[in-house]
PDB file of N, CA and C in Angstrom:
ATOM      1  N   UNK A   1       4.758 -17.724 -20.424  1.00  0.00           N
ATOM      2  CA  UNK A   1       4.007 -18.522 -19.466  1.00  0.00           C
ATOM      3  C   UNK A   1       3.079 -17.608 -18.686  1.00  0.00           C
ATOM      4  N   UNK A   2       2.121 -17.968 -18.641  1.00  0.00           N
ATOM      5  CA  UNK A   2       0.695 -17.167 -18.197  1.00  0.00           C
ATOM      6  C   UNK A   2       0.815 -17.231 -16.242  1.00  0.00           C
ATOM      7  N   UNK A   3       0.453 -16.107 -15.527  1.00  0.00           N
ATOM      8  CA  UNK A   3       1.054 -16.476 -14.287  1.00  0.00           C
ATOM      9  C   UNK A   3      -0.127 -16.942 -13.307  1.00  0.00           C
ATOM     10  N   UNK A   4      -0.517 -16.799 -12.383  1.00  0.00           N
ATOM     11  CA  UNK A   4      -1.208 -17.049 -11.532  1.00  0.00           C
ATOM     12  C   UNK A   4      -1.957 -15.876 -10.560  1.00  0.00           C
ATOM     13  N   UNK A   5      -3.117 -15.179 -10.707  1.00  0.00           N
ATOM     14  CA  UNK A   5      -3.201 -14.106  -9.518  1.00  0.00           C
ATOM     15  C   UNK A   5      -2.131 -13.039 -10.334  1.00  0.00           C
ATOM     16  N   UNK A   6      -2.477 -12.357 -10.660  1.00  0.00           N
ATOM     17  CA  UNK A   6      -0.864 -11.613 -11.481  1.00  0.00           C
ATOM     18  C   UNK A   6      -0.120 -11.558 -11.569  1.00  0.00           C
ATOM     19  N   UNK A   7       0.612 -12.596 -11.126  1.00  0.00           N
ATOM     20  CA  UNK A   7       2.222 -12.924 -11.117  1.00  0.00           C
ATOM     21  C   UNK A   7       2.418 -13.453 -12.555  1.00  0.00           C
ATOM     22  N   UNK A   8       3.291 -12.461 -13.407  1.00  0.00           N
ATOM     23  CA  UNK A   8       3.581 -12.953 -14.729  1.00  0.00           C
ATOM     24  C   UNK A   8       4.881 -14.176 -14.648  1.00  0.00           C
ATOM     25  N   UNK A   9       5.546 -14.289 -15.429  1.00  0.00           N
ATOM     26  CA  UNK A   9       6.607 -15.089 -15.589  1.00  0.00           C
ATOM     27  C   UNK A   9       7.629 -14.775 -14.328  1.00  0.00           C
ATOM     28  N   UNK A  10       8.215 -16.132 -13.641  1.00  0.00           N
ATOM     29  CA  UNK A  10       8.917 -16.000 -12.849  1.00  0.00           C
ATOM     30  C   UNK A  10      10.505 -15.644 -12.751  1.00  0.00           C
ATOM     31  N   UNK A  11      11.098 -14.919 -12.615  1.00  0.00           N
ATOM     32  CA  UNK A  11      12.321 -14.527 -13.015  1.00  0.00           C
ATOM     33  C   UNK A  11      12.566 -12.762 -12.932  1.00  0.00           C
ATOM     34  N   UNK A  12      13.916 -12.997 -13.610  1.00  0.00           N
ATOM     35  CA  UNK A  12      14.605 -11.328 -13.674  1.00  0.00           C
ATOM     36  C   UNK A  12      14.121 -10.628 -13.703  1.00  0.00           C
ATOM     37  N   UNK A  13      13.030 -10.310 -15.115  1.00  0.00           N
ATOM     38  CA  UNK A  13      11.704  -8.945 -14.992  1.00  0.00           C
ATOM     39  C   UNK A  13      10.180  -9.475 -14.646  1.00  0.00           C
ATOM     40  N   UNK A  14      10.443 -10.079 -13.809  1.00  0.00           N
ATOM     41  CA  UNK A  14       8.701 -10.376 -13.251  1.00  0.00           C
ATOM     42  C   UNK A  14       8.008  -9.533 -12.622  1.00  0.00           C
ATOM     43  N   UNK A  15       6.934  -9.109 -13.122  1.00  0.00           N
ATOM     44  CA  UNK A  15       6.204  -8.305 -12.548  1.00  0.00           C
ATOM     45  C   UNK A  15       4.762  -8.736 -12.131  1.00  0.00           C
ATOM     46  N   UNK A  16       4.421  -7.926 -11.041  1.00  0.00           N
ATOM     47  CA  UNK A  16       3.381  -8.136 -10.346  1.00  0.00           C
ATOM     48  C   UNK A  16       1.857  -7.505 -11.073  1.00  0.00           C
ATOM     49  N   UNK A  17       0.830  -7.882 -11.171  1.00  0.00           N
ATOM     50  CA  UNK A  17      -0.611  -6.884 -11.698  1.00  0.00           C
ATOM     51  C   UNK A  17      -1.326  -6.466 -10.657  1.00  0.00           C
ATOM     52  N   UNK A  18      -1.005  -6.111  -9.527  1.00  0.00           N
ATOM     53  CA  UNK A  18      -1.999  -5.736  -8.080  1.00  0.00           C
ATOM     54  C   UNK A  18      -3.392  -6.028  -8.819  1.00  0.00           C
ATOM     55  N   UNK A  19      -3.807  -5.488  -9.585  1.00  0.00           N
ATOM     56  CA  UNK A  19      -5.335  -5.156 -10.140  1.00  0.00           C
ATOM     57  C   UNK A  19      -5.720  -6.642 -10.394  1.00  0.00           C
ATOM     58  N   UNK A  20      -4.872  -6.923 -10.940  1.00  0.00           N
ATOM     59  CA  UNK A  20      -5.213  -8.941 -11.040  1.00  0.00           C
ATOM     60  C   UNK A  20      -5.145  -9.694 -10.305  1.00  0.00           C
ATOM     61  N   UNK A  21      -4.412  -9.217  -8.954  1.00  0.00           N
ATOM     62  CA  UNK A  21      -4.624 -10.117  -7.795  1.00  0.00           C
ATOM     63  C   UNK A  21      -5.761 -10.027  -7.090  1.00  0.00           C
ATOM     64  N   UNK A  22      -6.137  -8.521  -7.103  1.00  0.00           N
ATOM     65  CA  UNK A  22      -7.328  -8.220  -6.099  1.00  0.00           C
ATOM     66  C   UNK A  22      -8.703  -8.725  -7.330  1.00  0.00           C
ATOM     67  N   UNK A  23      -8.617  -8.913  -8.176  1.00  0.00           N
ATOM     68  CA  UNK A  23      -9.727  -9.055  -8.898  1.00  0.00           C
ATOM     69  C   UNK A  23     -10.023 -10.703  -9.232  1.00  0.00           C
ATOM     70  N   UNK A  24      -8.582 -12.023  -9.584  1.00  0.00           N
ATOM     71  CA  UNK A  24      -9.089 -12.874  -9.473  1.00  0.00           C
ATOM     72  C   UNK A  24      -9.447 -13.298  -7.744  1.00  0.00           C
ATOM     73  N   UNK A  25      -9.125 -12.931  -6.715  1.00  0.00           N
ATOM     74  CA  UNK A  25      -9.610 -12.878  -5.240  1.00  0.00           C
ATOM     75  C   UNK A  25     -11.347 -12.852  -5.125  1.00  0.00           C
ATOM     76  N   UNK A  26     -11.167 -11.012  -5.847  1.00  0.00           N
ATOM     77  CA  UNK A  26     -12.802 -11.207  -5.956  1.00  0.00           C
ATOM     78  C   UNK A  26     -13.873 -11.881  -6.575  1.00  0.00           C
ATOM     79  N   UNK A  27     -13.076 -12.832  -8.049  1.00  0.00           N
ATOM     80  CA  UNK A  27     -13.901 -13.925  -8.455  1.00  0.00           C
ATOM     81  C   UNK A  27     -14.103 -14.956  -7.941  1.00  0.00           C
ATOM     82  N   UNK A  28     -13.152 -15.491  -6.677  1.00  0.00           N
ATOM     83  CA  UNK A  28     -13.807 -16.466  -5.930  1.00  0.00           C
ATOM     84  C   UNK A  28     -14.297 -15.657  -4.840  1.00  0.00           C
ATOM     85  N   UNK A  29     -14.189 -14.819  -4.260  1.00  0.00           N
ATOM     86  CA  UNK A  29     -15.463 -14.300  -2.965  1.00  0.00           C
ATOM     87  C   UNK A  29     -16.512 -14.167  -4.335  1.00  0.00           C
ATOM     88  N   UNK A  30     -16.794 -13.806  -5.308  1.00  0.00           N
ATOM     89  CA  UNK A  30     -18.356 -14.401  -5.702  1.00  0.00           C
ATOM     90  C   UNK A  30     -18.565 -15.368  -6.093  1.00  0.00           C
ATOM     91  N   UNK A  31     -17.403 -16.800  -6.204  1.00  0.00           N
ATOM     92  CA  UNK A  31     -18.155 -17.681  -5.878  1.00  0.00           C
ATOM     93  C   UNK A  31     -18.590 -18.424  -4.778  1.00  0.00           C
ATOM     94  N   UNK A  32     -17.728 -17.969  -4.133  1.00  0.00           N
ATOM     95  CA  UNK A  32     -18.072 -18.326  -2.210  1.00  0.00           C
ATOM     96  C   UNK A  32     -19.707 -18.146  -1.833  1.00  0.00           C
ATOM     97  N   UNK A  33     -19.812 -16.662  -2.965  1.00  0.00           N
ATOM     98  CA  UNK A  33     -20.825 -15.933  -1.957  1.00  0.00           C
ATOM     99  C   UNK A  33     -21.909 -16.468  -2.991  1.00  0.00           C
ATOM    100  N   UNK A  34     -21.993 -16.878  -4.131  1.00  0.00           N
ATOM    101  CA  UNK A  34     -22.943 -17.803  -4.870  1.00  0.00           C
ATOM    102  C   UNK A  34     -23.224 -18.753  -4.476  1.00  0.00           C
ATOM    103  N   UNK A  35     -22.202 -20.009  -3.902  1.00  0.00           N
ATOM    104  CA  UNK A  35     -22.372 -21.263  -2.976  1.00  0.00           C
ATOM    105  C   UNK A  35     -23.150 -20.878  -1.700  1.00  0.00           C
ATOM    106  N   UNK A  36     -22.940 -19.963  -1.043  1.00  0.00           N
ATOM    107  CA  UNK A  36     -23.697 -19.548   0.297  1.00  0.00           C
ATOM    108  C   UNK A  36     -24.916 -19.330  -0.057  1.00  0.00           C
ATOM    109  N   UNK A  37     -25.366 -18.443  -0.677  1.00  0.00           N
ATOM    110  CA  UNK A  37     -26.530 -18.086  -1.562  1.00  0.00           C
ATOM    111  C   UNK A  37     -27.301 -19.194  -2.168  1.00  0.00           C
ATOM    112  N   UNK A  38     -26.568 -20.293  -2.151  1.00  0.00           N
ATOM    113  CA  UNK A  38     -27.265 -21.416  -3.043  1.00  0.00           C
ATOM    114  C   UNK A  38     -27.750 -22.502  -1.588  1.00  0.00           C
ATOM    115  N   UNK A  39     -26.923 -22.518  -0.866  1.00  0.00           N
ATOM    116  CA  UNK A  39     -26.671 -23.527   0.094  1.00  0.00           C
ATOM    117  C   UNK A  39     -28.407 -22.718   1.401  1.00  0.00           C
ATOM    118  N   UNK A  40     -28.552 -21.423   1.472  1.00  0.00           N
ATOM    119  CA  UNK A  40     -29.225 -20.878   2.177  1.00  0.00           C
ATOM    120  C   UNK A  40     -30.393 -21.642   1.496  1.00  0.00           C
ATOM    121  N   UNK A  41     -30.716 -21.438   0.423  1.00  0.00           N
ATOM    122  CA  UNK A  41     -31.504 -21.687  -0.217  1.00  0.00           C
ATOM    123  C   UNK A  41     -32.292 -23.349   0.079  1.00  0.00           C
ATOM    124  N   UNK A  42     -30.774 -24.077  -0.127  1.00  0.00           N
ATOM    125  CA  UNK A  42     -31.448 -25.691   0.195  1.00  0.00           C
ATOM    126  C   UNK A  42     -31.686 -26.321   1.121  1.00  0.00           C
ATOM    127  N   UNK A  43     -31.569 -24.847   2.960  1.00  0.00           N
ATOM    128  CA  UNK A  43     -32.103 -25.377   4.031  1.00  0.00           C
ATOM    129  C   UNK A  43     -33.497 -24.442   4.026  1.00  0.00           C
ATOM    130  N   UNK A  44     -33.961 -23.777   3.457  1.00  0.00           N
ATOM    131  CA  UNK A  44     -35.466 -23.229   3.138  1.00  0.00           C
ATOM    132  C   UNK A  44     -36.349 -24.648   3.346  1.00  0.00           C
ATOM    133  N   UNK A  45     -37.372 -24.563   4.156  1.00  0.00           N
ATOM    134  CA  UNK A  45     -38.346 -25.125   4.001  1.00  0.00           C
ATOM    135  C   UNK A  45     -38.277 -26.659   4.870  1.00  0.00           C
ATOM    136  N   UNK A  46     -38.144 -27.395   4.342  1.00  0.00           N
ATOM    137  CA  UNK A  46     -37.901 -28.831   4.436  1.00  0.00           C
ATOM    138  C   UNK A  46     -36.732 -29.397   4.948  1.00  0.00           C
ATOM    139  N   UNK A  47     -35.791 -28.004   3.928  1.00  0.00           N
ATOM    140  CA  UNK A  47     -34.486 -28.579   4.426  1.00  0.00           C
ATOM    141  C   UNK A  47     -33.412 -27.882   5.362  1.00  0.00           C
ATOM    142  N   UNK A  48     -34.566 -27.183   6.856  1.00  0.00           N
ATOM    143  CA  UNK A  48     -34.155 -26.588   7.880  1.00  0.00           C
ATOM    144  C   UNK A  48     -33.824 -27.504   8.930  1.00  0.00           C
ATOM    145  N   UNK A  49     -34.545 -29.049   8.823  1.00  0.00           N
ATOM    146  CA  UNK A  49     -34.318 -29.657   9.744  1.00  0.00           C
ATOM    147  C   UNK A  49     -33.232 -30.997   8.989  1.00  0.00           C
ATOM    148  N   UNK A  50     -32.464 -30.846   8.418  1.00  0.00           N
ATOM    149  CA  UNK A  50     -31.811 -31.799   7.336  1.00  0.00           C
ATOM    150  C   UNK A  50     -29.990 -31.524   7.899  1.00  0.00           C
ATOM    151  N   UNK A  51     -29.476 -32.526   8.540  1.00  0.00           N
ATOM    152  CA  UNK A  51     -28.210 -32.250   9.127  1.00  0.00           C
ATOM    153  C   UNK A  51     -26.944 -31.649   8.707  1.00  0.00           C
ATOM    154  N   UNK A  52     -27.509 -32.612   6.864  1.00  0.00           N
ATOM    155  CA  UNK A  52     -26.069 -32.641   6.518  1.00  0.00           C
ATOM    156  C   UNK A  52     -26.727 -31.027   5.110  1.00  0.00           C
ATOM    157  N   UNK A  53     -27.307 -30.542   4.811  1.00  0.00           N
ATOM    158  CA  UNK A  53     -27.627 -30.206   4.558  1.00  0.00           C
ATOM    159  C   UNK A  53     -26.994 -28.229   5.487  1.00  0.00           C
ATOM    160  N   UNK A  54     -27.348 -28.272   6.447  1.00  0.00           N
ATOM    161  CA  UNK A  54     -27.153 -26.987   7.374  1.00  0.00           C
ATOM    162  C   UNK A  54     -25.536 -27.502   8.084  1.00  0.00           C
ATOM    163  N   UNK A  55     -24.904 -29.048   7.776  1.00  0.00           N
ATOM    164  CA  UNK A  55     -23.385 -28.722   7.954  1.00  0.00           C
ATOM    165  C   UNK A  55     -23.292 -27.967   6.642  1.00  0.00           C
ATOM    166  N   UNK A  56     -23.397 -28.419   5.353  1.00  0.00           N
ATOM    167  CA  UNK A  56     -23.139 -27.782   3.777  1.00  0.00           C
ATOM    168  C   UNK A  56     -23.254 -26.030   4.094  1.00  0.00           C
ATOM    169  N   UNK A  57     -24.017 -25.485   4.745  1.00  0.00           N
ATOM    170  CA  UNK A  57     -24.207 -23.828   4.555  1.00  0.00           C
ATOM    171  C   UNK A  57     -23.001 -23.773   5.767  1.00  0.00           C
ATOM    172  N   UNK A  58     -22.778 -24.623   6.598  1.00  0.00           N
ATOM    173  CA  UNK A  58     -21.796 -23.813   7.458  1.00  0.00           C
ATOM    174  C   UNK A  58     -20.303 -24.309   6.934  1.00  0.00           C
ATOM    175  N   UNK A  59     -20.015 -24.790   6.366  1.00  0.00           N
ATOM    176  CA  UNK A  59     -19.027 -24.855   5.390  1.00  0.00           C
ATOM    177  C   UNK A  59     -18.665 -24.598   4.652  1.00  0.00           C
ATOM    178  N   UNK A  60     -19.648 -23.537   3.933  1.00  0.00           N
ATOM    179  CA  UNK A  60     -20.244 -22.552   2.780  1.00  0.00           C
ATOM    180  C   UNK A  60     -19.624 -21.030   3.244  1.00  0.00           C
ATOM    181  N   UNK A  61     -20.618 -21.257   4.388  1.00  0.00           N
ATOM    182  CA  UNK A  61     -20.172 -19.924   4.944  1.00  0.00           C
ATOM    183  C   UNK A  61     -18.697 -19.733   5.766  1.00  0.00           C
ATOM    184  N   UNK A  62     -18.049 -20.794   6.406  1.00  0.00           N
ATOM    185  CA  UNK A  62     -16.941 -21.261   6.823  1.00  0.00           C
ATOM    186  C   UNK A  62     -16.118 -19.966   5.309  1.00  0.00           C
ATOM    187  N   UNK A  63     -16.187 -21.277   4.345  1.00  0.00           N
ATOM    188  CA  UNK A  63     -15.333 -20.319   3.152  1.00  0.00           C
ATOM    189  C   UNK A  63     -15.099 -18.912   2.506  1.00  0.00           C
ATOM    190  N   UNK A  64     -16.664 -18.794   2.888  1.00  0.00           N
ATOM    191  CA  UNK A  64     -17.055 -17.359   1.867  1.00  0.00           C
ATOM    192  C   UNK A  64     -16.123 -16.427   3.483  1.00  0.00           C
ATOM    193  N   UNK A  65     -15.922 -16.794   4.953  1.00  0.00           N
ATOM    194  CA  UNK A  65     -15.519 -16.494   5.175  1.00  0.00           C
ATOM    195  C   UNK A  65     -13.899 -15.770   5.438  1.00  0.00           C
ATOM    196  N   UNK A  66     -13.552 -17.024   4.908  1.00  0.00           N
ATOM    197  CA  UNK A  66     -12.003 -17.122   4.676  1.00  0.00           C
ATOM    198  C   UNK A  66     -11.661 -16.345   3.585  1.00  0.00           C
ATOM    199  N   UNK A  67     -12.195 -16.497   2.504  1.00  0.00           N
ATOM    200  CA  UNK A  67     -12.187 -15.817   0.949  1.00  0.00           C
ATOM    201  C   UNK A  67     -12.574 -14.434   1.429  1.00  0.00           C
ATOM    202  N   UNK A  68     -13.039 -13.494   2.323  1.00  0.00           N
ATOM    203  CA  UNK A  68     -13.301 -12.472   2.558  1.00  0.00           C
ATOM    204  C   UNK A  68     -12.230 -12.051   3.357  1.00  0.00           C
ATOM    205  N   UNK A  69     -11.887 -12.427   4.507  1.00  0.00           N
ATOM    206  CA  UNK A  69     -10.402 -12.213   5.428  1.00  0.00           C
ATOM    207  C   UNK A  69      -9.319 -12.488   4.424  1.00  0.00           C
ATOM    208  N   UNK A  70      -9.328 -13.079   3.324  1.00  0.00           N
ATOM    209  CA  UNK A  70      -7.712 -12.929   2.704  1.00  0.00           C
ATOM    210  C   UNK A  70      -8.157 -11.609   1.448  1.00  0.00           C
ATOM    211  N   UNK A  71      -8.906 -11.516   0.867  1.00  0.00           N
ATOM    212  CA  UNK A  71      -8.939 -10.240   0.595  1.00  0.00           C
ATOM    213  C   UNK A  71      -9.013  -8.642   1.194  1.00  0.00           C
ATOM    214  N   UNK A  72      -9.331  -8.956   2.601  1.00  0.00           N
ATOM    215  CA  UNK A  72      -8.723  -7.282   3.249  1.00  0.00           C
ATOM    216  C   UNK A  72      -7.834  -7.739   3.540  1.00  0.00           C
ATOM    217  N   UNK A  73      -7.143  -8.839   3.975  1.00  0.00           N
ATOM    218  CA  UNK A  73      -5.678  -8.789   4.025  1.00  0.00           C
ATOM    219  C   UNK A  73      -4.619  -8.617   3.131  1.00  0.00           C
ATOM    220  N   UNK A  74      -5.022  -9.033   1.832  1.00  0.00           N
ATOM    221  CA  UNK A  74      -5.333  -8.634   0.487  1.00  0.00           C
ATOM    222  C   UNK A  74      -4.675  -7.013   0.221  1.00  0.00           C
ATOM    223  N   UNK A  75      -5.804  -6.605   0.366  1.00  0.00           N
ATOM    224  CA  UNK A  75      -6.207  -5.166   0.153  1.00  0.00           C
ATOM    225  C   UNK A  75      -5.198  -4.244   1.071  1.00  0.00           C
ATOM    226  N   UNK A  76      -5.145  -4.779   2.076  1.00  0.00           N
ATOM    227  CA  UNK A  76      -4.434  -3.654   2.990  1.00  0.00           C
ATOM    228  C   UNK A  76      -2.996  -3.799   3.021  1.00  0.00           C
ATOM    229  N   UNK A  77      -2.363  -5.049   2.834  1.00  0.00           N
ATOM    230  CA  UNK A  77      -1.268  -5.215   2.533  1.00  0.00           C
ATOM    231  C   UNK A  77      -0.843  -3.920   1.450  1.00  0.00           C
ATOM    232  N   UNK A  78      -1.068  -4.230   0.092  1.00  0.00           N
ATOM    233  CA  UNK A  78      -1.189  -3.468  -0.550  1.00  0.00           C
ATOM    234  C   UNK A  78      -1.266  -2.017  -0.534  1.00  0.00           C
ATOM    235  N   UNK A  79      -2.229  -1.512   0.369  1.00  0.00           N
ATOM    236  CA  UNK A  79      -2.344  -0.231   0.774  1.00  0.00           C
ATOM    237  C   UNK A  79      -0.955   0.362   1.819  1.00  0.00           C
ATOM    238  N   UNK A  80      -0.931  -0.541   2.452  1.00  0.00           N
ATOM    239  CA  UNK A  80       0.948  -0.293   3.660  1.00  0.00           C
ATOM    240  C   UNK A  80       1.740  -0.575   2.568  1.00  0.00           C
ATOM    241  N   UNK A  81       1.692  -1.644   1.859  1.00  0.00           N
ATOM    242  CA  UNK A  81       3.111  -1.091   0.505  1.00  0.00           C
ATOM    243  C   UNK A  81       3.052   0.169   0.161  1.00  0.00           C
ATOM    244  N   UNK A  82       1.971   0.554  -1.105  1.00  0.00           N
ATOM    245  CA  UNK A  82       2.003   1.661  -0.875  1.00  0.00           C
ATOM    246  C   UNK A  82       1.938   3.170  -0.307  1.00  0.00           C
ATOM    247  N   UNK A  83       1.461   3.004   0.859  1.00  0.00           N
ATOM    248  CA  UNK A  83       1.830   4.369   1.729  1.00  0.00           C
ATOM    249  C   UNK A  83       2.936   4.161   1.771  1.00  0.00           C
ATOM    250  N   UNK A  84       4.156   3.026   2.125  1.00  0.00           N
ATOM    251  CA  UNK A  84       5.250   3.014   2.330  1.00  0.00           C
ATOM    252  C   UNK A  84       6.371   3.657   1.636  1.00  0.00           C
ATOM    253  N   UNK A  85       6.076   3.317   0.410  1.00  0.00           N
ATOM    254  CA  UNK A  85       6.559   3.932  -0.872  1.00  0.00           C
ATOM    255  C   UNK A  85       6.562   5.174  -0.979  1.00  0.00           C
ATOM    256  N   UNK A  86       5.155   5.595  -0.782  1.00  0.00           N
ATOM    257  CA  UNK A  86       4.910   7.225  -1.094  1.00  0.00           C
ATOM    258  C   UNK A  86       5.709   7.855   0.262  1.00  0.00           C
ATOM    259  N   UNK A  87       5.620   7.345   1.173  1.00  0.00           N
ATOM    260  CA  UNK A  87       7.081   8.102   2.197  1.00  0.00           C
ATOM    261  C   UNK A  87       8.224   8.304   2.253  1.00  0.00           C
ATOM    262  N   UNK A  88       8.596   7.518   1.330  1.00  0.00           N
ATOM    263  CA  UNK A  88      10.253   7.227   1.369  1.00  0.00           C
ATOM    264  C   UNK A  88      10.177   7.747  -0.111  1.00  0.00           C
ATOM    265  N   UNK A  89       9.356   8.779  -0.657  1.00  0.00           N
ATOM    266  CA  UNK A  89       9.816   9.363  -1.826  1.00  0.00           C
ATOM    267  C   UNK A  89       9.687  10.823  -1.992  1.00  0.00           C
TER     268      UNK A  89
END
């Protein structure tokens, strides 16, 4: 059974892929950051004064925000595991 974020099969020898967690993470921060990128785009011009249009980029950006705070949280987690490790060895 194929896992999720690198979590292989759940059970006795389950193992973790760090490299696959931090990497499918970073395939949605680029798509966050493609939607933002797209959304900037469709208040250009005409559609600076368009309501629902400039809610869409701040909901855009809302995400690409969130998707960025759980990857250094992400990341650093990770990094205090391992310093942790490397101390206690």
């Amino acid at each position: 059974m194929a896992g999720v974020g690198g979590i292989a099969d759940v059970g006795k020898d389950a193992k973790l892929d760090l490299n696959a967690v931090v990497t499918s993470i970073d395939v949605a921060l680029a798509s966050a950051n493609k939607n933002v990128k797209e959304k900037i785009g469709g208040v250009s011009g005409e559609g600076a004064d368009d309501p629902a249009k400039l809610a869409e980029l701040q909901h855009a950006i809302n995400s690409w925000s969130v998707m960025y705070n759980i990857r250094s949280t992400v990341v650093k987690s990770i990094k205090d595991v391992m310093m942790s490790i490397l101390q206690k060895v």
